[in-house]
PDB file of N, CA and C in Angstrom:
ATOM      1  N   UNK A   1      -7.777   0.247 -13.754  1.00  0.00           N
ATOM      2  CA  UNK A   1      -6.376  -0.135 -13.757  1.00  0.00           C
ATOM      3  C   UNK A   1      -5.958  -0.487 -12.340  1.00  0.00           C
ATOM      4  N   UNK A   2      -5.442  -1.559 -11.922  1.00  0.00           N
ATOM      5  CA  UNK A   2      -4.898  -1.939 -10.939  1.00  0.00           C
ATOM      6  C   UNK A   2      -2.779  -2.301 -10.863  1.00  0.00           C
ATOM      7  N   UNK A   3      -2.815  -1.469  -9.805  1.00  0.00           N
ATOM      8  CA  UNK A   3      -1.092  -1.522  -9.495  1.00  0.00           C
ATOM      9  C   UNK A   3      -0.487  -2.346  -8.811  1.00  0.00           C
ATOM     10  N   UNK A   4       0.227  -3.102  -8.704  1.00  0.00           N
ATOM     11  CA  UNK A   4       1.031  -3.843  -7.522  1.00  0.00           C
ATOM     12  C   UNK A   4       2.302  -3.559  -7.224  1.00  0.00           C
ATOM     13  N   UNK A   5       2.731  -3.685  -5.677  1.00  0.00           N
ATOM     14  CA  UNK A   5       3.411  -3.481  -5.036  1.00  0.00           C
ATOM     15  C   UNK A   5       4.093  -4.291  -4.102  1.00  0.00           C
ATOM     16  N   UNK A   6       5.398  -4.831  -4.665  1.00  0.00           N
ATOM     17  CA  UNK A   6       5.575  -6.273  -3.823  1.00  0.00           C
ATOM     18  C   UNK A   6       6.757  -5.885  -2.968  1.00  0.00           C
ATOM     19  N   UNK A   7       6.603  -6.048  -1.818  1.00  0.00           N
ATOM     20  CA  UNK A   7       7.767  -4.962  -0.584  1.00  0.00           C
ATOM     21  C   UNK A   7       8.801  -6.441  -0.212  1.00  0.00           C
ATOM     22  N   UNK A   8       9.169  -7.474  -0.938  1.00  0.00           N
ATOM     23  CA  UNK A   8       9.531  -8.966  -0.272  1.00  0.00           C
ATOM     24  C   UNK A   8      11.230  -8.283  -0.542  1.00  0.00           C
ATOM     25  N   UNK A   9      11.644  -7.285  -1.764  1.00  0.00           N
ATOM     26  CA  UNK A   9      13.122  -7.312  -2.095  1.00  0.00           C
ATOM     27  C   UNK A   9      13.651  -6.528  -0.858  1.00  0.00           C
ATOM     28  N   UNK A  10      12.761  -5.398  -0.227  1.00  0.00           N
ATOM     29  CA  UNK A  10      13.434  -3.907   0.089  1.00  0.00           C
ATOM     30  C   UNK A  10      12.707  -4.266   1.714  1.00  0.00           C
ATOM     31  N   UNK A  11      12.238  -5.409   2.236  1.00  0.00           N
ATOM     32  CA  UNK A  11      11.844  -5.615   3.884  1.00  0.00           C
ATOM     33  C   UNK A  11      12.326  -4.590   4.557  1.00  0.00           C
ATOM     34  N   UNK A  12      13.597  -4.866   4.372  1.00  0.00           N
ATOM     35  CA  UNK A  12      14.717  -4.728   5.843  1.00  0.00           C
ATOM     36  C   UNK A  12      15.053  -2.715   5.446  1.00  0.00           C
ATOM     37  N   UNK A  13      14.909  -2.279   4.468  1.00  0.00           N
ATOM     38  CA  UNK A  13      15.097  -0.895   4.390  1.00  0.00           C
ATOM     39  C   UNK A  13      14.012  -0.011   4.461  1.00  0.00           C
ATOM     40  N   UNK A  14      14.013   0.630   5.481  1.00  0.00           N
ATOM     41  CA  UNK A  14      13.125   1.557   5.976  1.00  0.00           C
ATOM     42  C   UNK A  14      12.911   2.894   5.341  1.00  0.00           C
ATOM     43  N   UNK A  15      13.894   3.468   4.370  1.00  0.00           N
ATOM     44  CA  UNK A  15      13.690   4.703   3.653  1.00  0.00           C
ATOM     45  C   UNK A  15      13.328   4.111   2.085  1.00  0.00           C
ATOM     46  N   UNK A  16      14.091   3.195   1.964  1.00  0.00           N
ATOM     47  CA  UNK A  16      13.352   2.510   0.299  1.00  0.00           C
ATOM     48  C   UNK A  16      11.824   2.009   0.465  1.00  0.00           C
ATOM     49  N   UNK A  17      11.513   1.636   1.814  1.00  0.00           N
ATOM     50  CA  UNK A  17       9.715   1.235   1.749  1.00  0.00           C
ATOM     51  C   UNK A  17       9.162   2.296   1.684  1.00  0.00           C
ATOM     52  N   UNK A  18       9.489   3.389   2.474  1.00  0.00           N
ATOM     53  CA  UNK A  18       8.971   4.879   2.444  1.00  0.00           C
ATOM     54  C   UNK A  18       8.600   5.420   0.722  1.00  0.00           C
ATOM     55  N   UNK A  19       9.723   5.515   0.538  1.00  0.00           N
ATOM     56  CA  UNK A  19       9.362   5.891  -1.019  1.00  0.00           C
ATOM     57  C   UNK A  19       9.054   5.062  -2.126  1.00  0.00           C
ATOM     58  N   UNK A  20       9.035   3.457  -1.990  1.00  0.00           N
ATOM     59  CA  UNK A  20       7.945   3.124  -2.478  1.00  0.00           C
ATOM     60  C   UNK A  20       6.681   2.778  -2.169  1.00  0.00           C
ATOM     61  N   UNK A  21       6.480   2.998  -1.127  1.00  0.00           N
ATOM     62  CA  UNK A  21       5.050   3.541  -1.110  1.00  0.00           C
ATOM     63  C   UNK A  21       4.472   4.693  -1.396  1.00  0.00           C
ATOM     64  N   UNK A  22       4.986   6.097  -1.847  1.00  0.00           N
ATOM     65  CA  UNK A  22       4.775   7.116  -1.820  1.00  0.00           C
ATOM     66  C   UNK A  22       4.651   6.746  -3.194  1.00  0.00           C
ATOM     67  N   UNK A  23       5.889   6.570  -3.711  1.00  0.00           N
ATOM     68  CA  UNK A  23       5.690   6.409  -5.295  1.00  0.00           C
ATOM     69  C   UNK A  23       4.205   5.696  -6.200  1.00  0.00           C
ATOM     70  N   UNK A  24       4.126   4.511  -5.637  1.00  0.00           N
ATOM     71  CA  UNK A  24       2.761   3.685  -5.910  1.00  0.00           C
ATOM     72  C   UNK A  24       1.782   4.476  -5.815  1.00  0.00           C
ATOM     73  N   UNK A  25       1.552   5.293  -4.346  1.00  0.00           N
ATOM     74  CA  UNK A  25       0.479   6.208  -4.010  1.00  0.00           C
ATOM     75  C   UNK A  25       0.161   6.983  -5.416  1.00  0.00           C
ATOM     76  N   UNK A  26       1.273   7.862  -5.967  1.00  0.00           N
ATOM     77  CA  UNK A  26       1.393   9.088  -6.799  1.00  0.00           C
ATOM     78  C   UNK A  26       1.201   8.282  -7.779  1.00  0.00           C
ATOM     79  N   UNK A  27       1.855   7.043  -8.057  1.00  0.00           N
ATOM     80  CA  UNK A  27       1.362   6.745  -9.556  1.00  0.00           C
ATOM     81  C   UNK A  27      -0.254   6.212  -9.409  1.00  0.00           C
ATOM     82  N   UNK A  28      -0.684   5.914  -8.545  1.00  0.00           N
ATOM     83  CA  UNK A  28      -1.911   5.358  -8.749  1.00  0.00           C
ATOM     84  C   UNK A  28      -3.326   6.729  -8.721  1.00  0.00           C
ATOM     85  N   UNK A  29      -2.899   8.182  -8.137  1.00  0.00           N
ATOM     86  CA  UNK A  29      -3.167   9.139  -8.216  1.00  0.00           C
ATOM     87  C   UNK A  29      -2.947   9.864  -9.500  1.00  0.00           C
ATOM     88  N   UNK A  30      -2.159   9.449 -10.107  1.00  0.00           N
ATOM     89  CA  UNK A  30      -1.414  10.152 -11.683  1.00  0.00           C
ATOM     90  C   UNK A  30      -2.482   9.364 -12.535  1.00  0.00           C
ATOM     91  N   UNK A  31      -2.645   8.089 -12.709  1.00  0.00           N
ATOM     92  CA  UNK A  31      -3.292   7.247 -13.495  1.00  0.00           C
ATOM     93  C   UNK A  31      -4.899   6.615 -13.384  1.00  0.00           C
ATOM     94  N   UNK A  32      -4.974   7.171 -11.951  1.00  0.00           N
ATOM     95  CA  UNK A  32      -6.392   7.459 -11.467  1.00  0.00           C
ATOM     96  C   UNK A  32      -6.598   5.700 -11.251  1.00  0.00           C
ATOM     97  N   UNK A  33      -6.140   5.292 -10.767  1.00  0.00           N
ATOM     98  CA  UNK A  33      -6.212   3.415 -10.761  1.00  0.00           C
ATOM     99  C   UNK A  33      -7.076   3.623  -9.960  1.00  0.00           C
ATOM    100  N   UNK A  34      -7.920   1.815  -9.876  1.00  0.00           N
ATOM    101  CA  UNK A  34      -8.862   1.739  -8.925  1.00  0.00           C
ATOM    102  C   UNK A  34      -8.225   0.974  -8.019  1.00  0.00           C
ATOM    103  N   UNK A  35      -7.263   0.445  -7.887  1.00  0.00           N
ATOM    104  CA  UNK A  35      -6.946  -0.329  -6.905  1.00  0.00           C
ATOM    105  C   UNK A  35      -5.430  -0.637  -6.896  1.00  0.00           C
ATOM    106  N   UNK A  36      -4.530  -0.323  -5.984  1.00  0.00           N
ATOM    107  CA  UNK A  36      -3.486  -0.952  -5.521  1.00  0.00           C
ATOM    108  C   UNK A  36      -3.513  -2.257  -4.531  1.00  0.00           C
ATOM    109  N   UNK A  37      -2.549  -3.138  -4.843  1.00  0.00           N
ATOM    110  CA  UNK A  37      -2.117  -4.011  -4.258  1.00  0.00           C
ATOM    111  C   UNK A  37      -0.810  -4.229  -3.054  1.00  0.00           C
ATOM    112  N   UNK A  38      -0.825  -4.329  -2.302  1.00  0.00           N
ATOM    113  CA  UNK A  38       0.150  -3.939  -1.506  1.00  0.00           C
ATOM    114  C   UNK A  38       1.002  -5.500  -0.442  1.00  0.00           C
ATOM    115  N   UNK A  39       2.098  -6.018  -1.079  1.00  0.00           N
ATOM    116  CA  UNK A  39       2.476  -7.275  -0.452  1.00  0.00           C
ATOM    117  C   UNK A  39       3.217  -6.964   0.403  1.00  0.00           C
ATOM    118  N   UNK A  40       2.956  -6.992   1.461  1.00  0.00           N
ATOM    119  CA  UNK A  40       4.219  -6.718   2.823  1.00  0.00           C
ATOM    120  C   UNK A  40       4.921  -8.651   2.976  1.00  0.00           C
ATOM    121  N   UNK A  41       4.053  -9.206   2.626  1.00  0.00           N
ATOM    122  CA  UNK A  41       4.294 -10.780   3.384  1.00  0.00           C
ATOM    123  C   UNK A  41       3.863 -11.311   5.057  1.00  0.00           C
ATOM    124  N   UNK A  42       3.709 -12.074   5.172  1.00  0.00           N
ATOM    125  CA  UNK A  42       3.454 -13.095   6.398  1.00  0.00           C
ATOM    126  C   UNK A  42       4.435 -12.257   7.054  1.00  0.00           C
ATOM    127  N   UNK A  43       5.776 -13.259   7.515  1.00  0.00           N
ATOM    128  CA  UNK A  43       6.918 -12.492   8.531  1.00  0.00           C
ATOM    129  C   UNK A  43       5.821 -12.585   9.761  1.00  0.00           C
ATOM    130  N   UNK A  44       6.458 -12.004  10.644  1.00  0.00           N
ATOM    131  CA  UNK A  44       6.272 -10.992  11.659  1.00  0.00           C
ATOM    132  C   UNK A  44       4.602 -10.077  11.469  1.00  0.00           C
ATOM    133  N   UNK A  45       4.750  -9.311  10.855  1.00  0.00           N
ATOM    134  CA  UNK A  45       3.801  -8.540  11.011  1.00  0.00           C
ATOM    135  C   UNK A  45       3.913  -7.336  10.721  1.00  0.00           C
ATOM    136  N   UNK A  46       5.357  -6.788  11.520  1.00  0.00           N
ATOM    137  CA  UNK A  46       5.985  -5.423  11.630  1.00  0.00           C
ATOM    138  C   UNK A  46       5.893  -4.867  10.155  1.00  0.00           C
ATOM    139  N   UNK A  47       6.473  -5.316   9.053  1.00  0.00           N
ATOM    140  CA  UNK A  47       6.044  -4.449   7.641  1.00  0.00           C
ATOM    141  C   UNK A  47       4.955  -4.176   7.577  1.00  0.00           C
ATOM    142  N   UNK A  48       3.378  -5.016   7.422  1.00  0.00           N
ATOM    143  CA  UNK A  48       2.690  -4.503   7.303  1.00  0.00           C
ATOM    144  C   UNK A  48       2.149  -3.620   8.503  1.00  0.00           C
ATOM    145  N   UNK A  49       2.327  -3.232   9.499  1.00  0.00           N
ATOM    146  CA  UNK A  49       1.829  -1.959  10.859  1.00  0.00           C
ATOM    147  C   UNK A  49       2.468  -0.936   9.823  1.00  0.00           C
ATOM    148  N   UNK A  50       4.034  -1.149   9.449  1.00  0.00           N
ATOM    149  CA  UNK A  50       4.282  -0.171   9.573  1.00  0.00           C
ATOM    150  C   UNK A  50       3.787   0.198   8.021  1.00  0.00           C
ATOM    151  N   UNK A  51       3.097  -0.480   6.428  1.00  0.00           N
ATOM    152  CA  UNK A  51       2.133   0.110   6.055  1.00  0.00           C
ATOM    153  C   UNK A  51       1.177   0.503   6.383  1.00  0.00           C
ATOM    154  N   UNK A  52       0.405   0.234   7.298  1.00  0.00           N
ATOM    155  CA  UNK A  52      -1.395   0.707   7.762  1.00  0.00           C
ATOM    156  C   UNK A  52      -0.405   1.878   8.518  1.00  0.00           C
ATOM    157  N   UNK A  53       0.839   2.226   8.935  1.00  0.00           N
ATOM    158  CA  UNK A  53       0.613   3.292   9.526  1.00  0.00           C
ATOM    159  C   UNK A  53       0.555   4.887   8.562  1.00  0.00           C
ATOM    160  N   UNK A  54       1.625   4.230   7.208  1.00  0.00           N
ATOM    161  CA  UNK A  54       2.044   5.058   6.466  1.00  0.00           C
ATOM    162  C   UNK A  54       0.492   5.033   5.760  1.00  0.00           C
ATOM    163  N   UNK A  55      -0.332   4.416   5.517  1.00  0.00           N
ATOM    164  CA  UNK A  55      -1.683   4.542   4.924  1.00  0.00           C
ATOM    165  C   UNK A  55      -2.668   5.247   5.971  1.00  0.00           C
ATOM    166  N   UNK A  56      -2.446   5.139   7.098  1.00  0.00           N
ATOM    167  CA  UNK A  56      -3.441   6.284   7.938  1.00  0.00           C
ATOM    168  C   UNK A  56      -2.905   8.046   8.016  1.00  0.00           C
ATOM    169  N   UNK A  57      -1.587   8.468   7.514  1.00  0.00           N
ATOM    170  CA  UNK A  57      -1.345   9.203   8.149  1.00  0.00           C
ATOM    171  C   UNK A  57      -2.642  10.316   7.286  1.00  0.00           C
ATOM    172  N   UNK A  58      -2.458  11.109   7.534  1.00  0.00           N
ATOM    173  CA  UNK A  58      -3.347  12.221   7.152  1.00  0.00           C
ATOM    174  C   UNK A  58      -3.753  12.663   5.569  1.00  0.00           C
ATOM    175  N   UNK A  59      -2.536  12.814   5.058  1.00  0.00           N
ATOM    176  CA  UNK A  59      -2.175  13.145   3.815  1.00  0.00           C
ATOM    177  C   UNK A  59      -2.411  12.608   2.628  1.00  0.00           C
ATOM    178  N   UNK A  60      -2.105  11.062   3.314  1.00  0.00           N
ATOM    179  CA  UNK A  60      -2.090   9.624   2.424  1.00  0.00           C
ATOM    180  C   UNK A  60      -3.566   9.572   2.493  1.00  0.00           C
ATOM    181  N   UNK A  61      -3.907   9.720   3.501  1.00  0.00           N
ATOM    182  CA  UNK A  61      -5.832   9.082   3.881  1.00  0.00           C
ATOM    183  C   UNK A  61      -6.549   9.694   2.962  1.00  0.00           C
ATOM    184  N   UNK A  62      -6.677  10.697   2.580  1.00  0.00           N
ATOM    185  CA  UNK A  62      -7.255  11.490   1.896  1.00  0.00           C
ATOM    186  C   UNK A  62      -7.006  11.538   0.476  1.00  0.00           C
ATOM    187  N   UNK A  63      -6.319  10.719  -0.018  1.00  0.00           N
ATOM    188  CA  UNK A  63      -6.200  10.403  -1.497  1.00  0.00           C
ATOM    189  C   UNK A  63      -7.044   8.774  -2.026  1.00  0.00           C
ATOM    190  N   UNK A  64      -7.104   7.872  -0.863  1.00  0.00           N
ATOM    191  CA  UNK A  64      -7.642   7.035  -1.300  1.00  0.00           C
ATOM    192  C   UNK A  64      -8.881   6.385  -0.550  1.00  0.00           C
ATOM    193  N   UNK A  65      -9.802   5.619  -1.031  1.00  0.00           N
ATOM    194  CA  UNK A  65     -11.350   5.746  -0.646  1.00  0.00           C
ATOM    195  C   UNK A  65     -11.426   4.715   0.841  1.00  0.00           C
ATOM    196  N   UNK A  66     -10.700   3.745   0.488  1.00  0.00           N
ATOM    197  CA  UNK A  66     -10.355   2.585   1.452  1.00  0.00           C
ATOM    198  C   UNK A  66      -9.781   1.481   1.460  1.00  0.00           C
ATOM    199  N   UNK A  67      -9.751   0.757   2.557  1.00  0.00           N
ATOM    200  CA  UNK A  67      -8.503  -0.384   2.557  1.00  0.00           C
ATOM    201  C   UNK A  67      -9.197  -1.460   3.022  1.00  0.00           C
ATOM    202  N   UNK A  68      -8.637  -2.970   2.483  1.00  0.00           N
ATOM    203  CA  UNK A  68      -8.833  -4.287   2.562  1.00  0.00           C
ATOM    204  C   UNK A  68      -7.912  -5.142   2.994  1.00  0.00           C
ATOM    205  N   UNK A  69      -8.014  -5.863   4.145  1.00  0.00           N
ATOM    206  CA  UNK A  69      -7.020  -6.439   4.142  1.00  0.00           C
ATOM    207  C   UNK A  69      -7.469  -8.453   3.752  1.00  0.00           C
ATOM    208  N   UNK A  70      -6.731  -8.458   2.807  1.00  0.00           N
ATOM    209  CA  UNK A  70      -7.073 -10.073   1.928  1.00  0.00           C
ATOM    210  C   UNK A  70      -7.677 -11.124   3.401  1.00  0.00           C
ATOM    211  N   UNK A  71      -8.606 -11.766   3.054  1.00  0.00           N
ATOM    212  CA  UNK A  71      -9.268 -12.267   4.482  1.00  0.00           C
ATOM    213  C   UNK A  71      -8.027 -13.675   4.162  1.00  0.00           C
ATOM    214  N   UNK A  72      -7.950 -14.800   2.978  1.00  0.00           N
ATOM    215  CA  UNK A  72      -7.586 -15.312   2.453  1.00  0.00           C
ATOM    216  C   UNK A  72      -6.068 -15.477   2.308  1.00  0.00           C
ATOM    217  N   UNK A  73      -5.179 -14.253   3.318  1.00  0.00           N
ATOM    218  CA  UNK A  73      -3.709 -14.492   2.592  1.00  0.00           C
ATOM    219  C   UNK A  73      -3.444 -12.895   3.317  1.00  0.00           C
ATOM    220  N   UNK A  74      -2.864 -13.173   4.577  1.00  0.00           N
ATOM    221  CA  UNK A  74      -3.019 -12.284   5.136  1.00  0.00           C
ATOM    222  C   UNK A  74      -1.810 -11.087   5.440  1.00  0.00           C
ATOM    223  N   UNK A  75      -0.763 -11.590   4.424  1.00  0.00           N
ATOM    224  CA  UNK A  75       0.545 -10.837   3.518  1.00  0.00           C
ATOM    225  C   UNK A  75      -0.241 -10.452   2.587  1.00  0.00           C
ATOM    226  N   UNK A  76      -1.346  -9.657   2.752  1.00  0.00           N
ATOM    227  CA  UNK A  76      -1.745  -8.618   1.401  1.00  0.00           C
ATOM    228  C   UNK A  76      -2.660  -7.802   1.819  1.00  0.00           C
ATOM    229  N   UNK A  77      -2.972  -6.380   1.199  1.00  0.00           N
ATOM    230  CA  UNK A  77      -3.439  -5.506   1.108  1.00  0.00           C
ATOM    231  C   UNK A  77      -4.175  -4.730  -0.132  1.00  0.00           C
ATOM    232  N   UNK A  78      -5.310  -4.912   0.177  1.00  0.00           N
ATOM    233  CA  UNK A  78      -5.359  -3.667  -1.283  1.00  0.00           C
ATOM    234  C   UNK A  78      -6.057  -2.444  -0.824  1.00  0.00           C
ATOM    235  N   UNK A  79      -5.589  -1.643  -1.255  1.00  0.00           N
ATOM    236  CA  UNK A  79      -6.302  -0.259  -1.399  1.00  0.00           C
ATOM    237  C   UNK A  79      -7.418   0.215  -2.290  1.00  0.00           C
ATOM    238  N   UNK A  80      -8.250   0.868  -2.228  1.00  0.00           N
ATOM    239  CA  UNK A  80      -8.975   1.052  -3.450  1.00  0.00           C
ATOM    240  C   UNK A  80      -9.330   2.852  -3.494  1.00  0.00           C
ATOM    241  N   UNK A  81      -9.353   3.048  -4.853  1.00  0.00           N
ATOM    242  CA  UNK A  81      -9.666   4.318  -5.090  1.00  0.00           C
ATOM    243  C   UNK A  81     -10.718   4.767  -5.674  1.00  0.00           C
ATOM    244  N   UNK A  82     -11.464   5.683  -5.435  1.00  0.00           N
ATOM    245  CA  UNK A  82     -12.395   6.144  -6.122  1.00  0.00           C
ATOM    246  C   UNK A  82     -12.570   7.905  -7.119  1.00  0.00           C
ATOM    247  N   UNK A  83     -12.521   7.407  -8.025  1.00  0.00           N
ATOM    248  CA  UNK A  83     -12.354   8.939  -8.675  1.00  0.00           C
ATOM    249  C   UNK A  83     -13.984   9.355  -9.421  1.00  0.00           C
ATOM    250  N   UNK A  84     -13.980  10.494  -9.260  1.00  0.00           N
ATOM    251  CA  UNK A  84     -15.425  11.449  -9.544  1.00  0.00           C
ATOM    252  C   UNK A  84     -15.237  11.907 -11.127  1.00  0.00           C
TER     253      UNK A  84
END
């Protein structure tokens, strides 16, 4: 099962990206997905740092196996999970 996550409505709000990313995290942990999708967009840049930062922190790291960033389209991300 794969999730997506498109951050283009909620850019500019810094506590609504927070918790949807947390949320995606937990549902993709709840449903055991293999892969999230994660669209910050082109822009700047600044959304996606400030996902890879919320994806390194400690807590987060340790729930999922690893990260991709689209070679092809470089407003995207996926995550991938691995469950035992």
């Amino acid at each position: 099962m794969k999730l997506k996550l498109d951050l283009h409505d909620i850019y500019n709000n810094s506590r609504e990206i927070d918790r949807a990313l947390h949320g995606v995290i937990q549902e993709a942990v709840r449903i055991k997905a293999t892969q999230v999708e994660i669209i910050p967009g082109k822009g700047s840049g600044q959304l996606k740092k400030k996902v890879l930062r919320f994806l390194e922190q400690k807590e987060i790291k340790a729930l999922y196996h690893r990260i991709d960033k689209d070679a092809k389209n470089h407003g995207r991300l996926f995550v991938y999970f691995q469950w035992k």
